[in-house]
N, C-alpha and C. Protein backbone atom coordinates (compact mmCIF):
# COMPACT_ATOMS: atom_id res chain seq x y z
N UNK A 1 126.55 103.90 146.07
CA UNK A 1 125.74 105.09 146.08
C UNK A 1 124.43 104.77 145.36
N UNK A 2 123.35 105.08 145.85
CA UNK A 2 122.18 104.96 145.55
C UNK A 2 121.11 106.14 144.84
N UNK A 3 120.39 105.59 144.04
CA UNK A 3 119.39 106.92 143.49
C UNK A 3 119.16 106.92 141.96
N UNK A 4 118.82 107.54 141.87
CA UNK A 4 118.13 107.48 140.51
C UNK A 4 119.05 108.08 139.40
N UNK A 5 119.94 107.91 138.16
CA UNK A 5 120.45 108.82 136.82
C UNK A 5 120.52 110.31 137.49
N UNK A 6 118.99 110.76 137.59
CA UNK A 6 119.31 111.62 137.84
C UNK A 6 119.81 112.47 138.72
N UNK A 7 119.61 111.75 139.95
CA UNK A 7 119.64 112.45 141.33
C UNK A 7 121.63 112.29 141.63
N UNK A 8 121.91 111.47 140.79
CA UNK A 8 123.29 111.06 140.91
C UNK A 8 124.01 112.49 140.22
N UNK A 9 123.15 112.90 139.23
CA UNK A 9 123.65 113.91 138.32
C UNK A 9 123.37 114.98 139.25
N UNK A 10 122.26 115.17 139.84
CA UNK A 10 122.20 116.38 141.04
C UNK A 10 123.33 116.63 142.19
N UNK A 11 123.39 115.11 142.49
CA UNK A 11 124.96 115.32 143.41
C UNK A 11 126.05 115.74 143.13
N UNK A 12 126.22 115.33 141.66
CA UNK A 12 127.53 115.56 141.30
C UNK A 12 127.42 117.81 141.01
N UNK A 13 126.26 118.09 140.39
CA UNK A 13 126.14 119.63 140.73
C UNK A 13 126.30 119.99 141.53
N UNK A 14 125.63 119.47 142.95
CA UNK A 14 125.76 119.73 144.17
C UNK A 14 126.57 120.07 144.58
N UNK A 15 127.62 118.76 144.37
CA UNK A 15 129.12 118.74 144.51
C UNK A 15 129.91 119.96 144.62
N UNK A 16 129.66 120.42 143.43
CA UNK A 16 130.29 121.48 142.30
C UNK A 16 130.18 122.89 142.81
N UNK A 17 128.90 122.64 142.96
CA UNK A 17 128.33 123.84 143.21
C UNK A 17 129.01 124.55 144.86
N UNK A 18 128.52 123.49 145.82
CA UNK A 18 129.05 123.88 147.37
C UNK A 18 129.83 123.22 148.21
N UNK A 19 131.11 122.88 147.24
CA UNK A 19 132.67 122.34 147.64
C UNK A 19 132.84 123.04 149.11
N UNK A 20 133.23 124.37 148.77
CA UNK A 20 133.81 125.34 149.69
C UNK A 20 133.49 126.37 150.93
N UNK A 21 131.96 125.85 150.42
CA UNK A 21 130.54 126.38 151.43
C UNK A 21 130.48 125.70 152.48
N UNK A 22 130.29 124.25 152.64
CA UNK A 22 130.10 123.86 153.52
C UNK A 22 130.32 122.35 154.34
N UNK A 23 130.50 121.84 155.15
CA UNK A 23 130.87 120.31 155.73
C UNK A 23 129.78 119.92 155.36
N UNK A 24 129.84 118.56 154.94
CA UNK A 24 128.56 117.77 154.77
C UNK A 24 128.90 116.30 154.70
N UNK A 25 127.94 115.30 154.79
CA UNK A 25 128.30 114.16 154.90
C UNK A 25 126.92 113.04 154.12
N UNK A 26 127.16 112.45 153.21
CA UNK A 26 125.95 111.78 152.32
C UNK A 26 125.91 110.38 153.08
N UNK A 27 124.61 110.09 153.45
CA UNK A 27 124.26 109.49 153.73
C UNK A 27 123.80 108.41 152.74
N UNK A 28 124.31 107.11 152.85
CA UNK A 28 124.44 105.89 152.32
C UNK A 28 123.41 104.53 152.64
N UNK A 29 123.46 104.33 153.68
CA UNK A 29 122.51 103.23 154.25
C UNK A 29 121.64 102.94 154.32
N UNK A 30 120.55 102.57 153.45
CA UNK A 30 119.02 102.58 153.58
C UNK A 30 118.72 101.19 154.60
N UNK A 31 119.56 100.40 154.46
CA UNK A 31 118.95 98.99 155.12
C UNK A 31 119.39 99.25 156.63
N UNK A 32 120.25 99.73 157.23
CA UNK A 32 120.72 100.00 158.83
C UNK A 32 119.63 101.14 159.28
N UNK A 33 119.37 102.32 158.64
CA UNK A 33 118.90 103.75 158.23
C UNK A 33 118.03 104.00 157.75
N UNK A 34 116.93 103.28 157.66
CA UNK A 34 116.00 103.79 156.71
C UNK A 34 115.05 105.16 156.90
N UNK A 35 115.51 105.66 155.76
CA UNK A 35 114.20 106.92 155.93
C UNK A 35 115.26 108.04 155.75
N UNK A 36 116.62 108.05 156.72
CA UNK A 36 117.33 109.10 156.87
C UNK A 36 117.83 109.87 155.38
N UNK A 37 117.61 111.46 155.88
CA UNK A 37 117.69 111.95 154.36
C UNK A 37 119.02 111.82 153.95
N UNK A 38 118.99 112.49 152.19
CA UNK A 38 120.56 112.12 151.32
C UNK A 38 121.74 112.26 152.23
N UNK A 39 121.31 113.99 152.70
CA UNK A 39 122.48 114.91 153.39
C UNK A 39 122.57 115.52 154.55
N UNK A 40 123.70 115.58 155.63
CA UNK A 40 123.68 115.92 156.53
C UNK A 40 124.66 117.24 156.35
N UNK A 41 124.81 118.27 156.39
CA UNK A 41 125.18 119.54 156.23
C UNK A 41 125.32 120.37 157.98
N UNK A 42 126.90 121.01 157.27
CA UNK A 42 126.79 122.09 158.69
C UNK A 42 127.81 123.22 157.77
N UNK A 43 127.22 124.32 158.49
CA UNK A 43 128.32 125.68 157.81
C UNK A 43 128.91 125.93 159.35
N UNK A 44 130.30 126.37 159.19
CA UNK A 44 130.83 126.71 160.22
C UNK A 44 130.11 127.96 160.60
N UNK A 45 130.38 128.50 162.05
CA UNK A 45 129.63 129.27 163.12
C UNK A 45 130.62 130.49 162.12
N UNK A 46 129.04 131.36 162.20
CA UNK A 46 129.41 133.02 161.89
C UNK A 46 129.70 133.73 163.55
N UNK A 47 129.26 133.28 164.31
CA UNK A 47 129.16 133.34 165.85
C UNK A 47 129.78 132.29 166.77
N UNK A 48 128.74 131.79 167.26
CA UNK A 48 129.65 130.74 168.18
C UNK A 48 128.50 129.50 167.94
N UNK A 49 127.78 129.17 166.85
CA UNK A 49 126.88 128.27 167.00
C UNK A 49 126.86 127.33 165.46
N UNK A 50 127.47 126.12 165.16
CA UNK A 50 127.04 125.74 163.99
C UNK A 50 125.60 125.03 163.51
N UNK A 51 125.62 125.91 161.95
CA UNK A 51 124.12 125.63 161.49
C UNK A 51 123.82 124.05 160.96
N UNK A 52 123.45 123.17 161.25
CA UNK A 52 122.91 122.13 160.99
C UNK A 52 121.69 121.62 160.08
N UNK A 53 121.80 120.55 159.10
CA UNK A 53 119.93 119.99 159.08
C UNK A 53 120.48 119.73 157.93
N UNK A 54 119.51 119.09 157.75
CA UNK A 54 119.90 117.16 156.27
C UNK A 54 118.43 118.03 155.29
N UNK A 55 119.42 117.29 154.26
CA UNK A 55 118.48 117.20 153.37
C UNK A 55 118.27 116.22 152.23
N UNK A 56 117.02 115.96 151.79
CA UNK A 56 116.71 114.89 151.29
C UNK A 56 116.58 115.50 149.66
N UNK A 57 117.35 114.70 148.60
CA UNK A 57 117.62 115.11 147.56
C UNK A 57 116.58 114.31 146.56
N UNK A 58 115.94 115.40 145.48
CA UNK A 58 114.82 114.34 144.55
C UNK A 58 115.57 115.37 143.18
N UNK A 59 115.48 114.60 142.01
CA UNK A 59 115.74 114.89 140.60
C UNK A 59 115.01 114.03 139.68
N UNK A 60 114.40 115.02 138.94
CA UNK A 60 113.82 114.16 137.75
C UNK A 60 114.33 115.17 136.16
N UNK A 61 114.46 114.29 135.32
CA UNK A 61 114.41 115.22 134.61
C UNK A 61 113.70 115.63 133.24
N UNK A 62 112.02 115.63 133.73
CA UNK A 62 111.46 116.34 133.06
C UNK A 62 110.78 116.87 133.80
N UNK A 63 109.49 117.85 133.53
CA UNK A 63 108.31 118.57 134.06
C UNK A 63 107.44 117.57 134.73
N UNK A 64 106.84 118.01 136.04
CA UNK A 64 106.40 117.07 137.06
C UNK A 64 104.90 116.54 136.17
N UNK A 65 104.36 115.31 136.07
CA UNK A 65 103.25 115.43 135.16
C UNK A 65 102.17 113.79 136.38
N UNK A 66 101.45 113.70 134.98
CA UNK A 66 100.60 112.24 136.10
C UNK A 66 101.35 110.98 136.30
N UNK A 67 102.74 111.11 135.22
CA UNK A 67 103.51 110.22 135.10
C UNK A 67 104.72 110.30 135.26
N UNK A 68 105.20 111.57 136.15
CA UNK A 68 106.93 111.79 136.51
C UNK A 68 106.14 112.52 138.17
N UNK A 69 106.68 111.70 139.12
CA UNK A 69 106.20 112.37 140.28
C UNK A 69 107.24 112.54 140.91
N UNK A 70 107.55 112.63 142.18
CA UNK A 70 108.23 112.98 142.95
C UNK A 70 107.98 112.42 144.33
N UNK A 71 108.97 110.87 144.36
CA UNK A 71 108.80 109.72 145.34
C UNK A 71 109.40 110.01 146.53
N UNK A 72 108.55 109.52 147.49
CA UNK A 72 108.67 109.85 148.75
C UNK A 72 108.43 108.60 149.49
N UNK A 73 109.87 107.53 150.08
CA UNK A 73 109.29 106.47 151.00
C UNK A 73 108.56 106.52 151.87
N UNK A 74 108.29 105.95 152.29
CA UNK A 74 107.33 105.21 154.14
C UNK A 74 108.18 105.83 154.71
N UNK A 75 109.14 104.81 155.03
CA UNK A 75 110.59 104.89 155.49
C UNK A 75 111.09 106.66 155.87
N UNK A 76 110.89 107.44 154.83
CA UNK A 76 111.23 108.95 154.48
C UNK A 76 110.42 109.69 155.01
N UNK A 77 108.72 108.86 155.45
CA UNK A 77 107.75 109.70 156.23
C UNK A 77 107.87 110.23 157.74
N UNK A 78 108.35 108.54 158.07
CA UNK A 78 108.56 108.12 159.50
C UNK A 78 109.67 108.77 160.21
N UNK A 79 111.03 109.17 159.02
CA UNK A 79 111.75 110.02 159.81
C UNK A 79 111.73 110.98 160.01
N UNK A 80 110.58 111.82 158.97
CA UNK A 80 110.41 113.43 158.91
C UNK A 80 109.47 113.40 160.28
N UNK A 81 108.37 113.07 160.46
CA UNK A 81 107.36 113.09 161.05
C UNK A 81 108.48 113.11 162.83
N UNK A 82 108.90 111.91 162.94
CA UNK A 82 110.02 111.96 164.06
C UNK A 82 110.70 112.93 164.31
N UNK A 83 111.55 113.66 163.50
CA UNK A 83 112.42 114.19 163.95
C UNK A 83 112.50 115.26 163.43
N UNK A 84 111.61 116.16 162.41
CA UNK A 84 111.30 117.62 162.18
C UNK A 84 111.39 118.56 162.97
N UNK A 85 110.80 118.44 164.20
CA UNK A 85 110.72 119.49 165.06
C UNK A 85 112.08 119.65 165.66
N UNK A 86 112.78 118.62 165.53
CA UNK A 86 113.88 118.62 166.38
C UNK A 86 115.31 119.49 165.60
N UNK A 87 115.31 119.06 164.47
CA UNK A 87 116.25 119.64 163.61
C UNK A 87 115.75 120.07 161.86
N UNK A 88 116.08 120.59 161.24
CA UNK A 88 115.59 121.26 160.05
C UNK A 88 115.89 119.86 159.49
N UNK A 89 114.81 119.60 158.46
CA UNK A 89 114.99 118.58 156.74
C UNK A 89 114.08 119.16 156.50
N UNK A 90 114.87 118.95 154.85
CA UNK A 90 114.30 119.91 153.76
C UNK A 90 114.26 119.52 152.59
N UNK A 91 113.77 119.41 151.71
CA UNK A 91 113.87 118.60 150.08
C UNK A 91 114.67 119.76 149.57
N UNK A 92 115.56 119.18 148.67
CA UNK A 92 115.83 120.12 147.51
C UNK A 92 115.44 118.92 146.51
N UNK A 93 114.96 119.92 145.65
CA UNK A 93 114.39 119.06 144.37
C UNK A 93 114.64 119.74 143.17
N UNK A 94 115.44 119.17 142.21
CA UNK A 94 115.60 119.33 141.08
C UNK A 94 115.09 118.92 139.61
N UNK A 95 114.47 120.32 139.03
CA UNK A 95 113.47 119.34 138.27
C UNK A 95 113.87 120.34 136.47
N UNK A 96 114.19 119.98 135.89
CA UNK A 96 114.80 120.37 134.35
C UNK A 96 115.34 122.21 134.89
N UNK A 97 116.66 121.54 135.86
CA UNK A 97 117.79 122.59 135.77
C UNK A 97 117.41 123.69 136.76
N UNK A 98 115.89 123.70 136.94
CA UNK A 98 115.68 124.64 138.46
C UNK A 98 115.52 123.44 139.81
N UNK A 99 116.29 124.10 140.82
CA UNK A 99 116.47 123.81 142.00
C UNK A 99 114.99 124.54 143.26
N UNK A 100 114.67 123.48 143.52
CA UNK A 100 113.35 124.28 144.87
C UNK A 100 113.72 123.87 146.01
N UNK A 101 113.81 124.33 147.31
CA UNK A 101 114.12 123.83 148.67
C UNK A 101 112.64 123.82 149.25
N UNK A 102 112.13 122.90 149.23
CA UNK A 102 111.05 122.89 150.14
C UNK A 102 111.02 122.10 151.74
N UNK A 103 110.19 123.05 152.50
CA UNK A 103 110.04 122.53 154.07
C UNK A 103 109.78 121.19 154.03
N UNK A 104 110.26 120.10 154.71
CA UNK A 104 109.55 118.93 155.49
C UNK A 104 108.23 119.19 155.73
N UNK A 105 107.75 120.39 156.10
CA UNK A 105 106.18 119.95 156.39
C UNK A 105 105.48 119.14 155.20
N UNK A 106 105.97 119.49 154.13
CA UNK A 106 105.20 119.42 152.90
C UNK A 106 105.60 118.40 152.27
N UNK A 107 105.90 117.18 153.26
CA UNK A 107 106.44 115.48 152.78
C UNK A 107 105.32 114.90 152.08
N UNK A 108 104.06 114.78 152.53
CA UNK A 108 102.92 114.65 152.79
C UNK A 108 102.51 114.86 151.33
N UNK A 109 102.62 116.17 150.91
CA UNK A 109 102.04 116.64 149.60
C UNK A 109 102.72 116.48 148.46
N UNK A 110 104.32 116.55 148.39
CA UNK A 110 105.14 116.18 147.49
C UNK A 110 104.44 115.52 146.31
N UNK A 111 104.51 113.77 146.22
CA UNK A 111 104.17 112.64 146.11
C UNK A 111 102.71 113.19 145.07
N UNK A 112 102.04 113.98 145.48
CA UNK A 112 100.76 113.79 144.92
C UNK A 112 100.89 115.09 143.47
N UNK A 113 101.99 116.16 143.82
CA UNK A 113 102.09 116.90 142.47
C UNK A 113 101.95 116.64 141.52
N UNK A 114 101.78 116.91 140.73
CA UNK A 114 101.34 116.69 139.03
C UNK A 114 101.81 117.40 138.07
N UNK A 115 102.05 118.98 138.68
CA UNK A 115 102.62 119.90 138.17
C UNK A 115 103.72 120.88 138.81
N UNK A 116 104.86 120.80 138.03
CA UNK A 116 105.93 121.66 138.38
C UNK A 116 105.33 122.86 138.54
N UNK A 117 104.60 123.78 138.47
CA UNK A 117 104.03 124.97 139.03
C UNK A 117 103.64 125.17 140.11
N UNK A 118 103.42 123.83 140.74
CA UNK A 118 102.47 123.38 142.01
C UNK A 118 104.24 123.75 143.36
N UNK A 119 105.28 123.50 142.95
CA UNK A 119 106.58 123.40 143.45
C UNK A 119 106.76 124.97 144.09
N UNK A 120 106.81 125.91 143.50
CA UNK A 120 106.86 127.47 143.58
C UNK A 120 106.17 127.77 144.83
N UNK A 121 105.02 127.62 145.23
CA UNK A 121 104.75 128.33 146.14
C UNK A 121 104.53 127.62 147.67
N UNK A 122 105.02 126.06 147.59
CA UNK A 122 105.34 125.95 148.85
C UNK A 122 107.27 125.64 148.80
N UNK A 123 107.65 126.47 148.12
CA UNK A 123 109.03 126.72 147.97
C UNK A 123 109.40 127.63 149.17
N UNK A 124 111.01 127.64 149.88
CA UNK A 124 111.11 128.80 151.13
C UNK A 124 112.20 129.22 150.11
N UNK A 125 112.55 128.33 148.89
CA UNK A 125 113.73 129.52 148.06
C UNK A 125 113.86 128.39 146.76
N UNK A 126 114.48 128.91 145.27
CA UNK A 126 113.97 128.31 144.37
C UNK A 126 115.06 129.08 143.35
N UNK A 127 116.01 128.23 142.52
CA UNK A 127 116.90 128.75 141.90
C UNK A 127 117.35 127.87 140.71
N UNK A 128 117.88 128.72 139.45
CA UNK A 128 118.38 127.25 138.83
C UNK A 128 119.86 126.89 139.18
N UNK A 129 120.09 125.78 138.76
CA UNK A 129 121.14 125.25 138.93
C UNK A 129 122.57 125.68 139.35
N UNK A 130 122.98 126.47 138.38
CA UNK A 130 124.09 127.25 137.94
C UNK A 130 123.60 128.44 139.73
N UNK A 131 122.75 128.84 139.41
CA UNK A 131 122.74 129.62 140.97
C UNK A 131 122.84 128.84 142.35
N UNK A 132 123.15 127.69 142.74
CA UNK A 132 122.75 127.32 144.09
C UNK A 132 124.11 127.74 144.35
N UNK A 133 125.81 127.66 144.29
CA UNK A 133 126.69 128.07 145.00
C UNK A 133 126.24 129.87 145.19
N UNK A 134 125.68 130.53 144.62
CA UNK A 134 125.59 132.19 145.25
C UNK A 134 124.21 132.09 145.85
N UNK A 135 123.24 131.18 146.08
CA UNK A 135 121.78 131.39 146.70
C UNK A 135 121.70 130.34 147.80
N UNK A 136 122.11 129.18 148.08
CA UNK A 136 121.83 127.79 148.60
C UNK A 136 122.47 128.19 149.86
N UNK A 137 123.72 128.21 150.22
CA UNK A 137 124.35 128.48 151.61
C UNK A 137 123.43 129.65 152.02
N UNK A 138 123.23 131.51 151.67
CA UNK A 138 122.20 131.72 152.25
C UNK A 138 120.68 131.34 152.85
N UNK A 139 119.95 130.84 151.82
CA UNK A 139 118.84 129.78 152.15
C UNK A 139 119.09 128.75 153.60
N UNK A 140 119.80 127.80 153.34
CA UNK A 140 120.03 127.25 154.26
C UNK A 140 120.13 127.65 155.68
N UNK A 141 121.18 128.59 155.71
CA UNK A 141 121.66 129.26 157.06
C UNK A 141 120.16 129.73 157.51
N UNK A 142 119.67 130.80 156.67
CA UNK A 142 118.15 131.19 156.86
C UNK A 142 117.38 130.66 157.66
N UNK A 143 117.35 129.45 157.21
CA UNK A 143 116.06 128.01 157.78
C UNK A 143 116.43 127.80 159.12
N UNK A 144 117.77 127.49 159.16
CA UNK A 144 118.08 126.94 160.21
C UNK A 144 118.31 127.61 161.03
N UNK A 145 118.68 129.00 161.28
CA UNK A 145 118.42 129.86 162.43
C UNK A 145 117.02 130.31 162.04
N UNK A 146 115.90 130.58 161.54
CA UNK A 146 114.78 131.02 161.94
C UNK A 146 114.16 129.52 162.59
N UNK A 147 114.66 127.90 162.36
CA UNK A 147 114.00 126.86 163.36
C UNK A 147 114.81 126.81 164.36
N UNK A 148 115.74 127.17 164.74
CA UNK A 148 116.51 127.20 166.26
C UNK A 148 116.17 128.53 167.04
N UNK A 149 115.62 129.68 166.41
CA UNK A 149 115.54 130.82 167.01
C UNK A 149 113.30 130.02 167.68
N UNK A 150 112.49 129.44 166.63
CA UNK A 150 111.48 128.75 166.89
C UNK A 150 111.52 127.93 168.17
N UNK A 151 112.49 126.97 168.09
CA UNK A 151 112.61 125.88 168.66
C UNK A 151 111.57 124.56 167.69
N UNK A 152 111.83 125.01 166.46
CA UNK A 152 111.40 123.64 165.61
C UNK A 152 111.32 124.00 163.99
């Protein structure tokens, strides 16, 4: 398993947090795979349709500054840019105990933050820790039927 102290510590919350919420499957392979995000996620059908879309996991753990950023491969560009329209990826990013889900559009801009304040408002939902099992499965479902109801 790969990643950073911290992001290892995010999984293991993760873990914790949405055991019972939902199928998911972590993605391992950077050298076969490159680019592909942490997580591949599905909630079973409230209807007749399951919700899908990966997400790419970042943790640091202090306040975003000129010297704690928030890394984003080549590799991580090439697959968003590819395959966004097609299916939802999404960052969740964890940064001293609050959780932000931000869109893929905003791969691009990540990388250049400076400030954890800067995180909030291209956020589509934003919680701390201890909240993602009662906020995260809604969010999710959210995204992913308002980009399948889109078609991107």
């Amino acid at each position: 398993m790969k990643g950073t102290k911290s992001e290892l510590r995010f999984r293991h919350i993760l873990n914790q947090a949405m055991k019972d919420q939902w199928k998911f499957i972590w993605h391992e392979d950077r050298i076969i795979s490159p680019g592909v995000p942490d997580l591949h996620f599905c909630f079973e059908p409230d209807g007749h349709k399951y919700d899908l879309g990966w997400l790419e996991l970042k943790s640091v753990d202090s306040e975003l500054s000129k010297t704690t950023r928030i890394r984003v491969e080549p590799s991580q560009h090439q697959f968003i840019r590819r395959w966004r329209q097609l299916t939802p990826i999404y960052f969740l990013i964890h940064v001293k105990g609050m959780v932000y889900l931000v869109s893929s559009e905003h791969h691009s801009v990540l990388p250049g933050l400076d400030s954890t304040g800067y995180l909030a408002p291209i956020s589509v939902a934003r919680m701390r820790s201890d909240e993602m099992q009662y906020k995260l499965a809604t969010a999710l479902k959210d995204i992913v039927r308002r980009h399948d109801s889109n078609g991107k």
